[in-house]
C-alpha atoms as a PDB file:
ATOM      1  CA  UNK A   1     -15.965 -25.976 -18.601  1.00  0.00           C
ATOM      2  CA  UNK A   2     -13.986 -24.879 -15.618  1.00  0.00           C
ATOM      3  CA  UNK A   3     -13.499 -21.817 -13.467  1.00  0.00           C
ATOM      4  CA  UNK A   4     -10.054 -21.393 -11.064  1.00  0.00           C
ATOM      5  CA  UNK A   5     -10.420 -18.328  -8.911  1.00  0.00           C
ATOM      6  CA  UNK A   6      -6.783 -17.925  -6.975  1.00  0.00           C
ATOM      7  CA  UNK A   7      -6.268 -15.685  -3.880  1.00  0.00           C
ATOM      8  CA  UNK A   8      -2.849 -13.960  -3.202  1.00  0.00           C
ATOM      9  CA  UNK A   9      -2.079 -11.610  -0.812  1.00  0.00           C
ATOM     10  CA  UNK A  10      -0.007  -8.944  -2.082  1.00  0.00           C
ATOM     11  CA  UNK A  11       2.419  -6.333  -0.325  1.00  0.00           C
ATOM     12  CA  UNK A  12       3.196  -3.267  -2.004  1.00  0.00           C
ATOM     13  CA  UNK A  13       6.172  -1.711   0.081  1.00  0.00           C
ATOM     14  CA  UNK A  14       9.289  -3.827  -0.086  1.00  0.00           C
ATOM     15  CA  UNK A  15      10.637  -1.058   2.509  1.00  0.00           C
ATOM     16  CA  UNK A  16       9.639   1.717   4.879  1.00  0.00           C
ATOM     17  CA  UNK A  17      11.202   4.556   2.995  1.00  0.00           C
ATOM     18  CA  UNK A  18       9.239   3.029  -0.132  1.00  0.00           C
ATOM     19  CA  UNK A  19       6.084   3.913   1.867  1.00  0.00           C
ATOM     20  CA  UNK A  20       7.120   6.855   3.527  1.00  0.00           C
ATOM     21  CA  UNK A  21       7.632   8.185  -0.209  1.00  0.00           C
ATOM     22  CA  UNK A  22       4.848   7.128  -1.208  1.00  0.00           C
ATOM     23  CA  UNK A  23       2.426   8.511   1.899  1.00  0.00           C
ATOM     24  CA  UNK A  24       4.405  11.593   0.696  1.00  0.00           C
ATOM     25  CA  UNK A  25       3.994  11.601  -3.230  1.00  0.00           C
ATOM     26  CA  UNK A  26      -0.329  10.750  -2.772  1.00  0.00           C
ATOM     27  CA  UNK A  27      -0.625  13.457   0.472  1.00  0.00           C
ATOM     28  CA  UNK A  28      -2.309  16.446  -0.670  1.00  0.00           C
ATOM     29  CA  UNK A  29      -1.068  18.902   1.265  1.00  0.00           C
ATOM     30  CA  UNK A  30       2.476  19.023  -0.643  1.00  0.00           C
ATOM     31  CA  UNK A  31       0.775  20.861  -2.783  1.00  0.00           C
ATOM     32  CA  UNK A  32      -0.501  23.378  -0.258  1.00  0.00           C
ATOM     33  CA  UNK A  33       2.163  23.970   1.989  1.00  0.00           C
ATOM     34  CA  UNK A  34       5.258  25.668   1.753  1.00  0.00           C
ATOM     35  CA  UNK A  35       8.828  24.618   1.331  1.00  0.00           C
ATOM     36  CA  UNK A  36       9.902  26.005   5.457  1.00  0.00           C
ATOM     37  CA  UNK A  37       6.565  23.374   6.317  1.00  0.00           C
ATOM     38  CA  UNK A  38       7.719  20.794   4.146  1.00  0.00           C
ATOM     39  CA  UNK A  39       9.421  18.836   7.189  1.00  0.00           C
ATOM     40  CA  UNK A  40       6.896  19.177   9.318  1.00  0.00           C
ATOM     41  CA  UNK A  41       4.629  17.324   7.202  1.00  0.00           C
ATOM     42  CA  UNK A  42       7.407  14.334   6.280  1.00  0.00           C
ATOM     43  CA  UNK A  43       7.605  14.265   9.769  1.00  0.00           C
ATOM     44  CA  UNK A  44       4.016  13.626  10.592  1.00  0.00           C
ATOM     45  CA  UNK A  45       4.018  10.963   7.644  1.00  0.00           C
ATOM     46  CA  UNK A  46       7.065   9.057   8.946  1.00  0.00           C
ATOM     47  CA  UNK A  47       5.243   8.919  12.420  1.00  0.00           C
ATOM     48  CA  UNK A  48       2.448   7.167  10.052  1.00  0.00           C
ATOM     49  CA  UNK A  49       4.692   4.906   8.078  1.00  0.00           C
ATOM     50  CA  UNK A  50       6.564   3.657  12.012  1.00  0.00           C
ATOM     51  CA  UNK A  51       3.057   3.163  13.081  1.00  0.00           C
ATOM     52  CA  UNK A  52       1.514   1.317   9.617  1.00  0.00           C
ATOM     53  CA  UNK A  53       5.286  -0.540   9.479  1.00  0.00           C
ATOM     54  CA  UNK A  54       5.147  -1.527  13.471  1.00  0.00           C
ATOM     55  CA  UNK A  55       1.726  -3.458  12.403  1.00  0.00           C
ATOM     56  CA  UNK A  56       2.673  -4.930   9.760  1.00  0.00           C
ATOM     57  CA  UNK A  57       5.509  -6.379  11.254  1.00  0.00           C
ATOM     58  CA  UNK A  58       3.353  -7.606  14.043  1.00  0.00           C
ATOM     59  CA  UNK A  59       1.508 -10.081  11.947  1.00  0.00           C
ATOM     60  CA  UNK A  60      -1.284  -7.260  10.834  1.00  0.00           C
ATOM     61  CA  UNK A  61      -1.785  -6.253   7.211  1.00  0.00           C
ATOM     62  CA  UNK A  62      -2.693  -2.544   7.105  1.00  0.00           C
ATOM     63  CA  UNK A  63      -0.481  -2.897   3.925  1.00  0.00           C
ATOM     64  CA  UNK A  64      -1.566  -5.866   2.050  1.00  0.00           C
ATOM     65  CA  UNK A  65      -3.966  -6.293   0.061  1.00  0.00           C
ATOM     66  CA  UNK A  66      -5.939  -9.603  -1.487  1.00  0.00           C
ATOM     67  CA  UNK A  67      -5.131  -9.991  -5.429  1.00  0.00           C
ATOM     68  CA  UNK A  68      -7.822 -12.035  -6.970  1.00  0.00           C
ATOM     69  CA  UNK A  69      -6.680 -13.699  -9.974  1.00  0.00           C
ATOM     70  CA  UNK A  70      -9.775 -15.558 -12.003  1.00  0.00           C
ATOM     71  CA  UNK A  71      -9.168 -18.254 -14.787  1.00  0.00           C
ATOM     72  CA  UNK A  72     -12.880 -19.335 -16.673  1.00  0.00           C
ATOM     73  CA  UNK A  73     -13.090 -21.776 -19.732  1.00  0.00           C
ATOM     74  CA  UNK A  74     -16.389 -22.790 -21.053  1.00  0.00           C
ATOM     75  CA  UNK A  75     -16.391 -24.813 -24.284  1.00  0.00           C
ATOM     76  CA  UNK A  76     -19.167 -23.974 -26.568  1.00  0.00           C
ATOM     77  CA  UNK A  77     -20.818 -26.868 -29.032  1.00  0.00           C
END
């Protein structure tokens, strides 16, 4: 019988445009506003993404998140 619980920590953006793109693809007001608004709001979400990017590169992890990988054997007589 054994159980191996392993902890990564995992970063989904491999760059800032990947997160800008997606802050922009999950934001529900795309859907609301119109096309002459449009860069207003990728605006706003790049000033997000500096500020999100600025901490992670600081040593914080407003981006990464813990991965919990679990590995459990029990041998039955």
């Amino acid at each position: 019988t054994f159980c191996d619980v392993i902890q990564e920590i995992s970063t989904r953006y491999g760059t800032k445009e990947d997160l800008i793109r997606e802050l922009m693809e999950i934001n529900p007001l795309t859907a609301k506003i119109s096309k002459e608004e449009m860069p207003f709001l990728r605006e706003e979400v790049m000033k997000e993404a500096d500020r999100l990017w600025a901490e992670k590169e600081a040593g914080g992890s407003p981006l990464d998140y813990p991965v919990y990988i679990v590995r459990a054997s029990k041998v039955l007589s």
